[in-house]
PDB file of N, CA and C in Angstrom:
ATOM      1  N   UNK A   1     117.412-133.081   0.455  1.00  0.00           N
ATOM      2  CA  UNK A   1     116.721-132.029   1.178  1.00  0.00           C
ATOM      3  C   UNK A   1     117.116-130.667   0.595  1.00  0.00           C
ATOM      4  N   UNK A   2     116.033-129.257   0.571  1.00  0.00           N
ATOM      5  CA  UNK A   2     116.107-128.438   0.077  1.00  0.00           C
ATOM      6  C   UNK A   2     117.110-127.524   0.899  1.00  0.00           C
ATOM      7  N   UNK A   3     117.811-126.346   0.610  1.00  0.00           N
ATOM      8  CA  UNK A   3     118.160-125.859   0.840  1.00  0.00           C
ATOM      9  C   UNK A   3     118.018-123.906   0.804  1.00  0.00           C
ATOM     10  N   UNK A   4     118.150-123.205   2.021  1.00  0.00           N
ATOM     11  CA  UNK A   4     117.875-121.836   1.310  1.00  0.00           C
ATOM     12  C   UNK A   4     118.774-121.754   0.033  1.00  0.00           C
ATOM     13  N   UNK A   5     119.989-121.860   0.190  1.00  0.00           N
ATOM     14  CA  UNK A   5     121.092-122.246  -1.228  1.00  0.00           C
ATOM     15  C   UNK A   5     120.802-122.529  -2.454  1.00  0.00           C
ATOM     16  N   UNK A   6     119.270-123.339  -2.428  1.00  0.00           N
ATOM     17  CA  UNK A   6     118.749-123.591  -3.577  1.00  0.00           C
ATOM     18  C   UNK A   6     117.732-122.670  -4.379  1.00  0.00           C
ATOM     19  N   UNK A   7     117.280-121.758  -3.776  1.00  0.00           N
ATOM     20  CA  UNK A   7     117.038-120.391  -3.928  1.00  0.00           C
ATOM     21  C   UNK A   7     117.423-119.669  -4.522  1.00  0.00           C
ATOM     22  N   UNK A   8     116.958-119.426  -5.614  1.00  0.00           N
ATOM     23  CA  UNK A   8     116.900-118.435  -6.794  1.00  0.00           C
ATOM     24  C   UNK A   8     117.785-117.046  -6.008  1.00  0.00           C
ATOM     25  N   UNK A   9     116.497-116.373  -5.450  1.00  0.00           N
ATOM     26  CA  UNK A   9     116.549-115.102  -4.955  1.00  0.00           C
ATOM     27  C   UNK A   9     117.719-114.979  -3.947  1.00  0.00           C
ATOM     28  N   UNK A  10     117.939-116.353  -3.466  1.00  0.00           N
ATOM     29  CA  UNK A  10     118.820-115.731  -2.554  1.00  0.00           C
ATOM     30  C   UNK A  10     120.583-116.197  -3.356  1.00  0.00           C
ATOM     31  N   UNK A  11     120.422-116.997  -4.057  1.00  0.00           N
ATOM     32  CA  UNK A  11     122.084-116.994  -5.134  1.00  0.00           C
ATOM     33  C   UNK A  11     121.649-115.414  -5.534  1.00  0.00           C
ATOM     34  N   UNK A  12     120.732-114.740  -6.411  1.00  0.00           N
ATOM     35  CA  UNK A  12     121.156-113.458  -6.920  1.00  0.00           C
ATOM     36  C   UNK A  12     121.665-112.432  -5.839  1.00  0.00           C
ATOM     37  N   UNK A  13     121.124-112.649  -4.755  1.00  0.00           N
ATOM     38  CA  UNK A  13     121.274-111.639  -3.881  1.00  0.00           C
ATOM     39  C   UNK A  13     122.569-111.733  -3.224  1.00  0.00           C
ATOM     40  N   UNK A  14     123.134-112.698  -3.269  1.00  0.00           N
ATOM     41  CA  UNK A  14     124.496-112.831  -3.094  1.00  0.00           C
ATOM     42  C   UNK A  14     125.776-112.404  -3.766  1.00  0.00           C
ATOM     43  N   UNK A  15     125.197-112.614  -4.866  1.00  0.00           N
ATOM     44  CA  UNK A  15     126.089-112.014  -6.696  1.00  0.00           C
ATOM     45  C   UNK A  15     125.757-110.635  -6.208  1.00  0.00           C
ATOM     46  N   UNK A  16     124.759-109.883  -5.907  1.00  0.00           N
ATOM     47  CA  UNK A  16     124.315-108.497  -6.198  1.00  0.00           C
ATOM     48  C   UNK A  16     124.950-108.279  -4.848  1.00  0.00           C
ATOM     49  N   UNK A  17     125.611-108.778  -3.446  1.00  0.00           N
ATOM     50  CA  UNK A  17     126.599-108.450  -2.506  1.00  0.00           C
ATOM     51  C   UNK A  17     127.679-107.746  -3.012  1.00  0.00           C
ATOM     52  N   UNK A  18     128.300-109.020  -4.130  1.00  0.00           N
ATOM     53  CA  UNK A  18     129.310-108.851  -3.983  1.00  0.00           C
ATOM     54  C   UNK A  18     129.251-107.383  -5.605  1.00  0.00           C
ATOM     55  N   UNK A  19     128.289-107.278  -6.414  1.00  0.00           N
ATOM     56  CA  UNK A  19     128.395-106.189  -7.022  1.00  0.00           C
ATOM     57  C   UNK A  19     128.397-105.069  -6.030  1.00  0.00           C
ATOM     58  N   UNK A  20     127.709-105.268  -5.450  1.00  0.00           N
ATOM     59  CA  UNK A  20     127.098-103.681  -4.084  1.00  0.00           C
ATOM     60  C   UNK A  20     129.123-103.187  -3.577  1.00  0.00           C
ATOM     61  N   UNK A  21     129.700-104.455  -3.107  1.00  0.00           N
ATOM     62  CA  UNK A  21     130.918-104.047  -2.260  1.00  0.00           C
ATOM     63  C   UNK A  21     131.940-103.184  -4.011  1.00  0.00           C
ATOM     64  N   UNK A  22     131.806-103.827  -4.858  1.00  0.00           N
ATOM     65  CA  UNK A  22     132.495-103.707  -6.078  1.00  0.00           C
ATOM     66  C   UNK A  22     132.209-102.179  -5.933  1.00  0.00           C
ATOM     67  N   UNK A  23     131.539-102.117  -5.878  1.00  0.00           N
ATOM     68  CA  UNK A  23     130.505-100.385  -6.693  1.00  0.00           C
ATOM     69  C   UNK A  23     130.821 -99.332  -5.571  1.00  0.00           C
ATOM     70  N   UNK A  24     131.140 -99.495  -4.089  1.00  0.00           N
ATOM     71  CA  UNK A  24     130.918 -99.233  -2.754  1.00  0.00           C
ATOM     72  C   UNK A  24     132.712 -98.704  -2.863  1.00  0.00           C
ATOM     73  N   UNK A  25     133.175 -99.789  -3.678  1.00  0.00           N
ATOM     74  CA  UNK A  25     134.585 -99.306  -3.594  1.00  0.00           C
ATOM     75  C   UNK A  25     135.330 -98.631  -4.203  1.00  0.00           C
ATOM     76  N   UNK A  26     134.387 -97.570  -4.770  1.00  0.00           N
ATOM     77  CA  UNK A  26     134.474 -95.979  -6.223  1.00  0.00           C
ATOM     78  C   UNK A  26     134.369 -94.856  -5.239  1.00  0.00           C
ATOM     79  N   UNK A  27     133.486 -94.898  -3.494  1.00  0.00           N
ATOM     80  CA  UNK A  27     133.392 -93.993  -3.087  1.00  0.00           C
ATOM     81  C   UNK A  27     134.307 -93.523  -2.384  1.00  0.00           C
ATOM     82  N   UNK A  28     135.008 -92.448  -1.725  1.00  0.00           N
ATOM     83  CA  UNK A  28     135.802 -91.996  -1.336  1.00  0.00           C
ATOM     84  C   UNK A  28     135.723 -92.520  -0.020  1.00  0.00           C
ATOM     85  N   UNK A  29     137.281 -93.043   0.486  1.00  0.00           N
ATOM     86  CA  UNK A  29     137.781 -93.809   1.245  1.00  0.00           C
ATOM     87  C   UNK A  29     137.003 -92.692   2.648  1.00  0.00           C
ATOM     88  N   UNK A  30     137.306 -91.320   2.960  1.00  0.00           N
ATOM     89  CA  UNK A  30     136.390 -90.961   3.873  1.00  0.00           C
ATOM     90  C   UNK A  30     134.960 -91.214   4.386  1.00  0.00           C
ATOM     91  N   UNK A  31     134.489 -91.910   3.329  1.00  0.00           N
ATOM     92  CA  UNK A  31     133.226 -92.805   3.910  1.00  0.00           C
ATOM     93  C   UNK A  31     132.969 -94.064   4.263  1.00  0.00           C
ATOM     94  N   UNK A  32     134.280 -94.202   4.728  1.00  0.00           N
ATOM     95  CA  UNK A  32     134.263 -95.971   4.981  1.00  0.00           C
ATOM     96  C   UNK A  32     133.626 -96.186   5.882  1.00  0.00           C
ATOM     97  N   UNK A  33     133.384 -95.308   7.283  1.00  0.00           N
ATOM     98  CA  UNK A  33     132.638 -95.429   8.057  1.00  0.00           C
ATOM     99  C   UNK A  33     131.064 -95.176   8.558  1.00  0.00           C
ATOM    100  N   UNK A  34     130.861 -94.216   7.123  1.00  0.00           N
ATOM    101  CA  UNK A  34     129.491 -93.933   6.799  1.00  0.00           C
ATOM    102  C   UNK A  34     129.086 -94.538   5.487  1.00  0.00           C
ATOM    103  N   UNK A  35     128.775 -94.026   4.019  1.00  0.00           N
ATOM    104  CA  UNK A  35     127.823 -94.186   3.567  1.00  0.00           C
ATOM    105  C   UNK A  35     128.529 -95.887   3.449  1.00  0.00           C
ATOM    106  N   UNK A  36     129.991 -95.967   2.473  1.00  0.00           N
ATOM    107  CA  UNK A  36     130.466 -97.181   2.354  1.00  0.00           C
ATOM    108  C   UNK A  36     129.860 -98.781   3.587  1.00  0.00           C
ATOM    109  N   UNK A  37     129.756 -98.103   4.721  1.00  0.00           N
ATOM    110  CA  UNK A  37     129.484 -99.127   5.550  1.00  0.00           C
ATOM    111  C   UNK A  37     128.357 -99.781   5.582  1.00  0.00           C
ATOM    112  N   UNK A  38     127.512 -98.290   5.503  1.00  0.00           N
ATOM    113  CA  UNK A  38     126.035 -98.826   5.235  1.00  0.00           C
ATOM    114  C   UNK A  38     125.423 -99.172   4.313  1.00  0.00           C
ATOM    115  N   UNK A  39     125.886 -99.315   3.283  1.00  0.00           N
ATOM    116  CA  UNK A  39     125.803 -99.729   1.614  1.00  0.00           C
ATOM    117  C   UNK A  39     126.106-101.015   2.157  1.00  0.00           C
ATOM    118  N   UNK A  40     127.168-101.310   2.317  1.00  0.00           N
ATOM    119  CA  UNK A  40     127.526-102.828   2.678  1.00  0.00           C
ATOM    120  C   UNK A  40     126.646-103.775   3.678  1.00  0.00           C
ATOM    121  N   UNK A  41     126.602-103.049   4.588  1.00  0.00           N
ATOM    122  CA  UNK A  41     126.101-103.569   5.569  1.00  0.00           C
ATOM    123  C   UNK A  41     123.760-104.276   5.348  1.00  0.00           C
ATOM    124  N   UNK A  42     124.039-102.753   4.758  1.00  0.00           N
ATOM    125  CA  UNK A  42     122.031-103.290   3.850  1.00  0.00           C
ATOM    126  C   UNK A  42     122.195-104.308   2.890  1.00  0.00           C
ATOM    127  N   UNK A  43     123.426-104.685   2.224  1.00  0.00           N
ATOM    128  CA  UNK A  43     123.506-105.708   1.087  1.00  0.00           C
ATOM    129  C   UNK A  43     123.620-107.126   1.565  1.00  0.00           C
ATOM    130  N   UNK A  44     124.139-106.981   2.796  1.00  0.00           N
ATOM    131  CA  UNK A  44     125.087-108.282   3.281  1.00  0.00           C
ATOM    132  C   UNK A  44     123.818-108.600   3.959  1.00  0.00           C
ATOM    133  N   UNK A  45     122.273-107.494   4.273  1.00  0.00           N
ATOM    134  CA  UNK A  45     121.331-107.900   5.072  1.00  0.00           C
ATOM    135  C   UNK A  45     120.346-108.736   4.256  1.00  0.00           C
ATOM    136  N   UNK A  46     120.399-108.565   3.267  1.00  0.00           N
ATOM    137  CA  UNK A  46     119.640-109.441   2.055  1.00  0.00           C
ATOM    138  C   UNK A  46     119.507-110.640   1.883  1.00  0.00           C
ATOM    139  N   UNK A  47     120.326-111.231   1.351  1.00  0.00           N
ATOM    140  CA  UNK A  47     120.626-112.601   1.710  1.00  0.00           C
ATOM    141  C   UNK A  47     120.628-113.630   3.065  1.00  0.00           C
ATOM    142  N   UNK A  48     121.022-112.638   3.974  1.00  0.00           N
ATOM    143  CA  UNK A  48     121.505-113.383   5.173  1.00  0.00           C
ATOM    144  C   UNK A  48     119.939-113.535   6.182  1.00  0.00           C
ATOM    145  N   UNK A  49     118.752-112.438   5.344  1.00  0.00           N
ATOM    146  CA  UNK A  49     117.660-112.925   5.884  1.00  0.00           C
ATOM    147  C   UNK A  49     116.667-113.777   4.999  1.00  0.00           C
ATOM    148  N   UNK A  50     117.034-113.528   4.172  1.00  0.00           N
ATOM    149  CA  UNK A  50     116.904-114.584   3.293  1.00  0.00           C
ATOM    150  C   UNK A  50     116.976-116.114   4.172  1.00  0.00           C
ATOM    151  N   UNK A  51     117.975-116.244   4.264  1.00  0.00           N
ATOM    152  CA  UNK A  51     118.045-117.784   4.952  1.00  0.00           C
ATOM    153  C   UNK A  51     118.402-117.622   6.231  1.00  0.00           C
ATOM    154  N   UNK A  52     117.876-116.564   7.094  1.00  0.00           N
ATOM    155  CA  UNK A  52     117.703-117.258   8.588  1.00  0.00           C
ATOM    156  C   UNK A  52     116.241-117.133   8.608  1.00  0.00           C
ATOM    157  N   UNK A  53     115.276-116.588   7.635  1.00  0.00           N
ATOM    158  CA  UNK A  53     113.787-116.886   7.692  1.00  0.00           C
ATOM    159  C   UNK A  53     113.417-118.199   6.751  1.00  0.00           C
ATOM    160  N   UNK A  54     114.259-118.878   6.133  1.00  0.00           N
ATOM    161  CA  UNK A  54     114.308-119.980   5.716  1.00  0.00           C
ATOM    162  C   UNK A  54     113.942-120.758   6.796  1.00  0.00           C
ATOM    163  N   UNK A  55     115.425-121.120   7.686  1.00  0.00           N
ATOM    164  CA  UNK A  55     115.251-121.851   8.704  1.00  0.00           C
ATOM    165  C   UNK A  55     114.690-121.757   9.572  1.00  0.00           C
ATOM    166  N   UNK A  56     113.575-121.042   9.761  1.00  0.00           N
ATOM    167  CA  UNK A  56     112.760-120.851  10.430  1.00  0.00           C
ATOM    168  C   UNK A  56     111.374-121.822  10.495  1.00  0.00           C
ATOM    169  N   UNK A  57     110.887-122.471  11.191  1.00  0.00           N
ATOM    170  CA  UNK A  57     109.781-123.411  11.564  1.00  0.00           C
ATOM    171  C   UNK A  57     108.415-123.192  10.971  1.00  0.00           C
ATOM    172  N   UNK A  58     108.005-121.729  10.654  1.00  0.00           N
ATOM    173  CA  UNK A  58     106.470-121.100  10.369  1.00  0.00           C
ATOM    174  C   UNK A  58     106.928-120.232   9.574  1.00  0.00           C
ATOM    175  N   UNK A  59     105.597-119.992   8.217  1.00  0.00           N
ATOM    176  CA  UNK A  59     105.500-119.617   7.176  1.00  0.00           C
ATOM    177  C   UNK A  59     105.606-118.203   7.493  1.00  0.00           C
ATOM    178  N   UNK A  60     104.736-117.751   8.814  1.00  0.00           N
ATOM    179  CA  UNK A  60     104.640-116.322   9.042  1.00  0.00           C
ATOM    180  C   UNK A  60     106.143-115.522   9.676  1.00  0.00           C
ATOM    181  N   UNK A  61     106.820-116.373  10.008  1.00  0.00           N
ATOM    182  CA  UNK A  61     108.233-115.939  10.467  1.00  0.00           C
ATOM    183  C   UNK A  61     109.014-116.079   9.128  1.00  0.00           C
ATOM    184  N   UNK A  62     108.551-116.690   7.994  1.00  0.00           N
ATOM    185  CA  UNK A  62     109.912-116.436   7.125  1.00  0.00           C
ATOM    186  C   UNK A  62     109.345-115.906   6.244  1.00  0.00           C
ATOM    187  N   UNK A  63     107.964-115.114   6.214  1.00  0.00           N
ATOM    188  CA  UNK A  63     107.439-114.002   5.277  1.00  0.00           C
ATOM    189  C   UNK A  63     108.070-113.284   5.902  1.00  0.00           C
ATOM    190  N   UNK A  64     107.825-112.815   7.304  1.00  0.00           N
ATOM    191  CA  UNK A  64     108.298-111.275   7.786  1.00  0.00           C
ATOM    192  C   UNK A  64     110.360-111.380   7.769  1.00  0.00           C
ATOM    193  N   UNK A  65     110.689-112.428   7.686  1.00  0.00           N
ATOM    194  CA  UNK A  65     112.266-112.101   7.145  1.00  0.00           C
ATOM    195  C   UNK A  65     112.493-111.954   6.014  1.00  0.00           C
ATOM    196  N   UNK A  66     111.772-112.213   4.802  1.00  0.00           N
ATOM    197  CA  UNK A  66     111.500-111.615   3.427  1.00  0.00           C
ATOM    198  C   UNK A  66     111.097-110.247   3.257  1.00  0.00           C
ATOM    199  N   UNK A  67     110.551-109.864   4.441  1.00  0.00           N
ATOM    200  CA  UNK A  67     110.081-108.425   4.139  1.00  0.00           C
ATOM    201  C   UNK A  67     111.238-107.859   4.642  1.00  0.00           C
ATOM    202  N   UNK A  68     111.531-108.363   5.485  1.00  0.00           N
ATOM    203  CA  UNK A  68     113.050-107.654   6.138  1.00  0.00           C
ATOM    204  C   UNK A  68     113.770-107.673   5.215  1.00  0.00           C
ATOM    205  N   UNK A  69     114.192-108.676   4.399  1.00  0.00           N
ATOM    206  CA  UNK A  69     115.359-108.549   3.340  1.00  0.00           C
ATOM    207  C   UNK A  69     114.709-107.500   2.383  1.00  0.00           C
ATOM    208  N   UNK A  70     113.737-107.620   1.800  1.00  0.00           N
ATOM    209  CA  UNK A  70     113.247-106.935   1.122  1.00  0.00           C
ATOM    210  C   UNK A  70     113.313-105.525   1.567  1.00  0.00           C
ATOM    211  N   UNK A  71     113.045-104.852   2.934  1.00  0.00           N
ATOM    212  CA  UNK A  71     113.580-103.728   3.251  1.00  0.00           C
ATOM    213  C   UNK A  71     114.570-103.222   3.092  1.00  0.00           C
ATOM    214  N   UNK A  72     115.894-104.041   3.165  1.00  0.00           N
ATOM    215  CA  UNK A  72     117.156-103.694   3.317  1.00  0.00           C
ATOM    216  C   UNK A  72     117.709-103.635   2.176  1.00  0.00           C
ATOM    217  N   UNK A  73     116.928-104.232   1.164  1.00  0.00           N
ATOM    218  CA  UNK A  73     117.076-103.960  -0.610  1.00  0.00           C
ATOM    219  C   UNK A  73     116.473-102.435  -0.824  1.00  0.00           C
ATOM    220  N   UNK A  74     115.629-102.195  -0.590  1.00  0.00           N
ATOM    221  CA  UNK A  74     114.939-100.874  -0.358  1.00  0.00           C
ATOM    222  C   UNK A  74     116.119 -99.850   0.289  1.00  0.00           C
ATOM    223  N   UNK A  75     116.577-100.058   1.341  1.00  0.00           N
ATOM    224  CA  UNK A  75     117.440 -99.073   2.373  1.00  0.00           C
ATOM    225  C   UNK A  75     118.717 -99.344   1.337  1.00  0.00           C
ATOM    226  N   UNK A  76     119.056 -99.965   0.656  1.00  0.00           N
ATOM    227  CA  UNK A  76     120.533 -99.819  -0.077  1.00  0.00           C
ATOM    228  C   UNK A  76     120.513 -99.405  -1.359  1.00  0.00           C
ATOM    229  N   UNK A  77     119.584 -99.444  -2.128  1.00  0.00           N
ATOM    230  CA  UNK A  77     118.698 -99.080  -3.177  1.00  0.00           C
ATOM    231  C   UNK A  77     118.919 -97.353  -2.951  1.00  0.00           C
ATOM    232  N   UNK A  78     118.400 -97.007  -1.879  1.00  0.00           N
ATOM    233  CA  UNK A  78     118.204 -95.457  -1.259  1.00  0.00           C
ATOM    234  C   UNK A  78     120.135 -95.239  -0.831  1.00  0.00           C
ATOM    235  N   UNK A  79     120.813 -95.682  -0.086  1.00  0.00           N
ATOM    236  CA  UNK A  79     121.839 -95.485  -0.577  1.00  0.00           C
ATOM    237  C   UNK A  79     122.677 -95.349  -1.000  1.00  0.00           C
ATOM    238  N   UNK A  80     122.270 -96.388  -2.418  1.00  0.00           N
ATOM    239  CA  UNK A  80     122.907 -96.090  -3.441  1.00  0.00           C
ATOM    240  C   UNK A  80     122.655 -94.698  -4.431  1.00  0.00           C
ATOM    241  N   UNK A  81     121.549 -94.502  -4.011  1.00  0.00           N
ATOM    242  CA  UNK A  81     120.998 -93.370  -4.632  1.00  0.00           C
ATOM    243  C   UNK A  81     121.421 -91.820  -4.194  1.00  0.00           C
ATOM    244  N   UNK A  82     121.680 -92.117  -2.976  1.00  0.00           N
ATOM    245  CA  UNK A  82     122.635 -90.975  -1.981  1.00  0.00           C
ATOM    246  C   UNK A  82     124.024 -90.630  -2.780  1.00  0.00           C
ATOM    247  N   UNK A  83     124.148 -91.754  -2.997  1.00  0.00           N
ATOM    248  CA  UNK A  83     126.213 -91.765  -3.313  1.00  0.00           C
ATOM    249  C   UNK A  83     126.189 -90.844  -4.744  1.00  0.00           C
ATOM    250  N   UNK A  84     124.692 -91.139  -5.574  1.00  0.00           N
ATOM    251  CA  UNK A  84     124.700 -90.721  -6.767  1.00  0.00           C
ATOM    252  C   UNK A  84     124.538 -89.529  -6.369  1.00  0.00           C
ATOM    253  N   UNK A  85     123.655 -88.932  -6.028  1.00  0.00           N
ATOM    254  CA  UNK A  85     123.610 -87.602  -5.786  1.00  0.00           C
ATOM    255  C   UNK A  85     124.840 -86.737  -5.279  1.00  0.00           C
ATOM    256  N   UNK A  86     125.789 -87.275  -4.399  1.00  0.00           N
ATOM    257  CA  UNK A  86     126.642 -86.763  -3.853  1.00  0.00           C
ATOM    258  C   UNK A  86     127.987 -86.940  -5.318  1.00  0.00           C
ATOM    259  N   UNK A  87     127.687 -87.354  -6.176  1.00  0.00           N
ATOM    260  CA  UNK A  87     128.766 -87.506  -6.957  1.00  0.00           C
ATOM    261  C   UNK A  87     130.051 -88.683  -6.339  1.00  0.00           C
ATOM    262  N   UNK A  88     129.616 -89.149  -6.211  1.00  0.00           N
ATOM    263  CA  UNK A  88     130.498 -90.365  -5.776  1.00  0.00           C
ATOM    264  C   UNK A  88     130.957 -91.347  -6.059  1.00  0.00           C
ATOM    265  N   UNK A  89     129.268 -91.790  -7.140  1.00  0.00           N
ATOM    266  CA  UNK A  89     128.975 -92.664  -8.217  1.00  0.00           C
ATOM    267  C   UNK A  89     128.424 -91.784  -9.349  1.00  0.00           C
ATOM    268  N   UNK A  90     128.785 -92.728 -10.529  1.00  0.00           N
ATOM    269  CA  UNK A  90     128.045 -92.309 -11.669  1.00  0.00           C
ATOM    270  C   UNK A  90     126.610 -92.968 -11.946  1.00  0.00           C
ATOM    271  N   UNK A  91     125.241 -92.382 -12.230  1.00  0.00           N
ATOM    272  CA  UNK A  91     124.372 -93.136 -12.706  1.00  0.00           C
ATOM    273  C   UNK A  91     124.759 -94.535 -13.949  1.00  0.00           C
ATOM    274  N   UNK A  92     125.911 -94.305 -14.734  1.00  0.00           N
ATOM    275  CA  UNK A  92     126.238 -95.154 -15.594  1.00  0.00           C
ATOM    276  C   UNK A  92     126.516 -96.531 -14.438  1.00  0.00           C
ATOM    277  N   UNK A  93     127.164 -96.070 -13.662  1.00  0.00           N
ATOM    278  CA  UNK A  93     128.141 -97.162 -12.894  1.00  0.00           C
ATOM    279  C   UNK A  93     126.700 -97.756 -12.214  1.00  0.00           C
ATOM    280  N   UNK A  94     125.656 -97.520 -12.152  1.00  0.00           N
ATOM    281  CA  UNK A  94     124.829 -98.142 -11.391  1.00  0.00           C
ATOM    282  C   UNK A  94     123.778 -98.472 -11.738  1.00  0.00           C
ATOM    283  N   UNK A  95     124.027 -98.417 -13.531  1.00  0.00           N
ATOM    284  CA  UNK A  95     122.596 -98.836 -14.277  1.00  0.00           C
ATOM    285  C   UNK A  95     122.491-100.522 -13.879  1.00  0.00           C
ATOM    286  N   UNK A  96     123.571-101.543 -14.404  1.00  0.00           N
ATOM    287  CA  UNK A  96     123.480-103.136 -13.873  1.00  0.00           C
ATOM    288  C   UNK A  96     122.953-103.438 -12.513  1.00  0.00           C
ATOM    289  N   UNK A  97     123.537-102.500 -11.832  1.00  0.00           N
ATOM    290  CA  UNK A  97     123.181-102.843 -10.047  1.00  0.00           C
ATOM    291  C   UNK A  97     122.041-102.725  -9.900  1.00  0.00           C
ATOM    292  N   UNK A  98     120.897-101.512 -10.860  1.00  0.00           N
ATOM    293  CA  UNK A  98     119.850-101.115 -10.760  1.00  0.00           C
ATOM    294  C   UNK A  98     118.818-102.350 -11.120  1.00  0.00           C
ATOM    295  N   UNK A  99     119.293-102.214 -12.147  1.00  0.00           N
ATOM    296  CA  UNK A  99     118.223-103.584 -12.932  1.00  0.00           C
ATOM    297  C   UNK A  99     118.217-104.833 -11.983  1.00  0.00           C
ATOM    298  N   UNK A 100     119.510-105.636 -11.409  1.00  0.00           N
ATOM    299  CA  UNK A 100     119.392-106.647 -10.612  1.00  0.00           C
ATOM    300  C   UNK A 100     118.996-106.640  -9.333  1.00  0.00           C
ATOM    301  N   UNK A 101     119.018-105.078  -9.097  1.00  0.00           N
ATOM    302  CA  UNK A 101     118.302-105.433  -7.891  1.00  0.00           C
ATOM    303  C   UNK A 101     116.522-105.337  -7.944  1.00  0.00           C
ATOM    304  N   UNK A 102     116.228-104.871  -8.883  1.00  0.00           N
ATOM    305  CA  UNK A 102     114.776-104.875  -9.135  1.00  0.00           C
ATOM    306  C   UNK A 102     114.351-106.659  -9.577  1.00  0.00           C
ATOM    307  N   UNK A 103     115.646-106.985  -9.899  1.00  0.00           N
ATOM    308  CA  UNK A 103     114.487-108.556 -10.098  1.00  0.00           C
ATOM    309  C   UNK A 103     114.748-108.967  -8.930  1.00  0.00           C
ATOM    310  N   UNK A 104     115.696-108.701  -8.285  1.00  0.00           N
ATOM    311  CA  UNK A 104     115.323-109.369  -6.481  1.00  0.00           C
ATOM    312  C   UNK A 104     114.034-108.817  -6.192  1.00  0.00           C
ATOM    313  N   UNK A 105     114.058-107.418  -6.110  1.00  0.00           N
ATOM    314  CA  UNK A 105     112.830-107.162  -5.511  1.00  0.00           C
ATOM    315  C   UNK A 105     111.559-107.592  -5.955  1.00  0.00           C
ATOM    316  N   UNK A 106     111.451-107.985  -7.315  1.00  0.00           N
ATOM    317  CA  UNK A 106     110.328-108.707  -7.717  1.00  0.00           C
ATOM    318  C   UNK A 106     109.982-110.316  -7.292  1.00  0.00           C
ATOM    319  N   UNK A 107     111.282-111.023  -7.315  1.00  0.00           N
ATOM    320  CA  UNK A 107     111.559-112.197  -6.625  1.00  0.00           C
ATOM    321  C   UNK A 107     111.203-112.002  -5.220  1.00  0.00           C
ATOM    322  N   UNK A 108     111.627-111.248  -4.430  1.00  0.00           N
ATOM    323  CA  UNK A 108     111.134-111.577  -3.006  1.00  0.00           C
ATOM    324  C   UNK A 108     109.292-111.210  -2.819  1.00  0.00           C
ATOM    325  N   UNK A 109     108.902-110.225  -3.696  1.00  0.00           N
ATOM    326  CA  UNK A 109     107.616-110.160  -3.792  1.00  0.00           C
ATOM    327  C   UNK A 109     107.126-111.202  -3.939  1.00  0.00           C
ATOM    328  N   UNK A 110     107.090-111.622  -4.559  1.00  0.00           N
ATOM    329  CA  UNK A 110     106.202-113.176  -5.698  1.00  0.00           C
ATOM    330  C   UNK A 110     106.449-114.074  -4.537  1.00  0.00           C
ATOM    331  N   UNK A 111     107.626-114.474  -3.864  1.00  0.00           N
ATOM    332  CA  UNK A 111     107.547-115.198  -2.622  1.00  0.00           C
ATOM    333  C   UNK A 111     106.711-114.838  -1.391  1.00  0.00           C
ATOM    334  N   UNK A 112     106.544-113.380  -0.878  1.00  0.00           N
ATOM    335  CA  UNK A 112     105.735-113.120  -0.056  1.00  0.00           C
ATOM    336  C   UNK A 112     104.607-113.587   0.110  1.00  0.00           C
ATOM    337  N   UNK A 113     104.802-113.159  -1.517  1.00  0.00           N
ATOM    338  CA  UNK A 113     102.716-113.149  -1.694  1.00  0.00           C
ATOM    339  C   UNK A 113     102.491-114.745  -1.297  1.00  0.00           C
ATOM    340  N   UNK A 114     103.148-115.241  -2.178  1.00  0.00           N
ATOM    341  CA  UNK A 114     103.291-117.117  -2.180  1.00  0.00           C
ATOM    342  C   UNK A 114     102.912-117.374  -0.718  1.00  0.00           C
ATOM    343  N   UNK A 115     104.122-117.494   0.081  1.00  0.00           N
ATOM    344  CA  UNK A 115     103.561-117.506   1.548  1.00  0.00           C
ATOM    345  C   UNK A 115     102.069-116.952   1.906  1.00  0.00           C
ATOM    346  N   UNK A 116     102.003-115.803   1.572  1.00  0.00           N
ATOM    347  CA  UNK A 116     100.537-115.677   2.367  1.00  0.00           C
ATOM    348  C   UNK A 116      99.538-116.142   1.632  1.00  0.00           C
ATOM    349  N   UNK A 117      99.354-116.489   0.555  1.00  0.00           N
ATOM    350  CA  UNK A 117      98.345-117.164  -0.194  1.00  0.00           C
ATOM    351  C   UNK A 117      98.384-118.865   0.392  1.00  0.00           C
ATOM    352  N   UNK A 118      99.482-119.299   1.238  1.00  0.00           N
ATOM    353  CA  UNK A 118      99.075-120.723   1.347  1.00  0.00           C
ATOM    354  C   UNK A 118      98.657-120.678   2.886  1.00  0.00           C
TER     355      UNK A 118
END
């Protein structure tokens, strides 16, 4: 039997967690409770809807938790982009993170669509 586990998108998005916390941990310890948290917290949302819209019974409930993950790639994406601006991060330090998270986001696309085309 299949597993969300067996999932492409959702093994990368797990690897790209644990890059997100790696990268999260350059910013100054005074933001542990802001930006740091919420960096973490949008990364750790990725995956984890990933497979609770897996296990879900109907196609239309585990598109709209794909879009959810897919949001929260979007919302960490944007604060990663914050940290850059604030000098916190370097654009260098976030060229890899950049690229992998765009093939998630292309990966969870191509699944959406998938779902609603069947």
């Amino acid at each position: 039997m299949k597993s969300y586990r067996d999932l492409i998108v959702w093994q990368k998005s797990m690897s790209w967690v644990t890059m997100v916390y790696t990268l999260s941990s350059k910013i100054p310890e005074s933001e542990k409770f802001g930006l740091i948290s919420q960096i973490r917290r949008s990364s750790v949302s990725i995956p984890s809807n990933i497979a609770e819209g897996y296990g879900r019974n109907y196609k239309k409930d585990y598109s709209r938790f794909l879009q959810i993950s897919r949001g929260s790639l979007f919302e960490c994406q944007t604060q990663i982009e914050i940290a850059i601006n604030l000098g916190f991060i370097s654009r260098e330090d976030c060229k890899e993170i950049n690229d992998f998270s765009t093939e998630i986001e292309k990966m969870l696309n191509s699944l959406i669509n998938k779902l609603s085309d069947n």
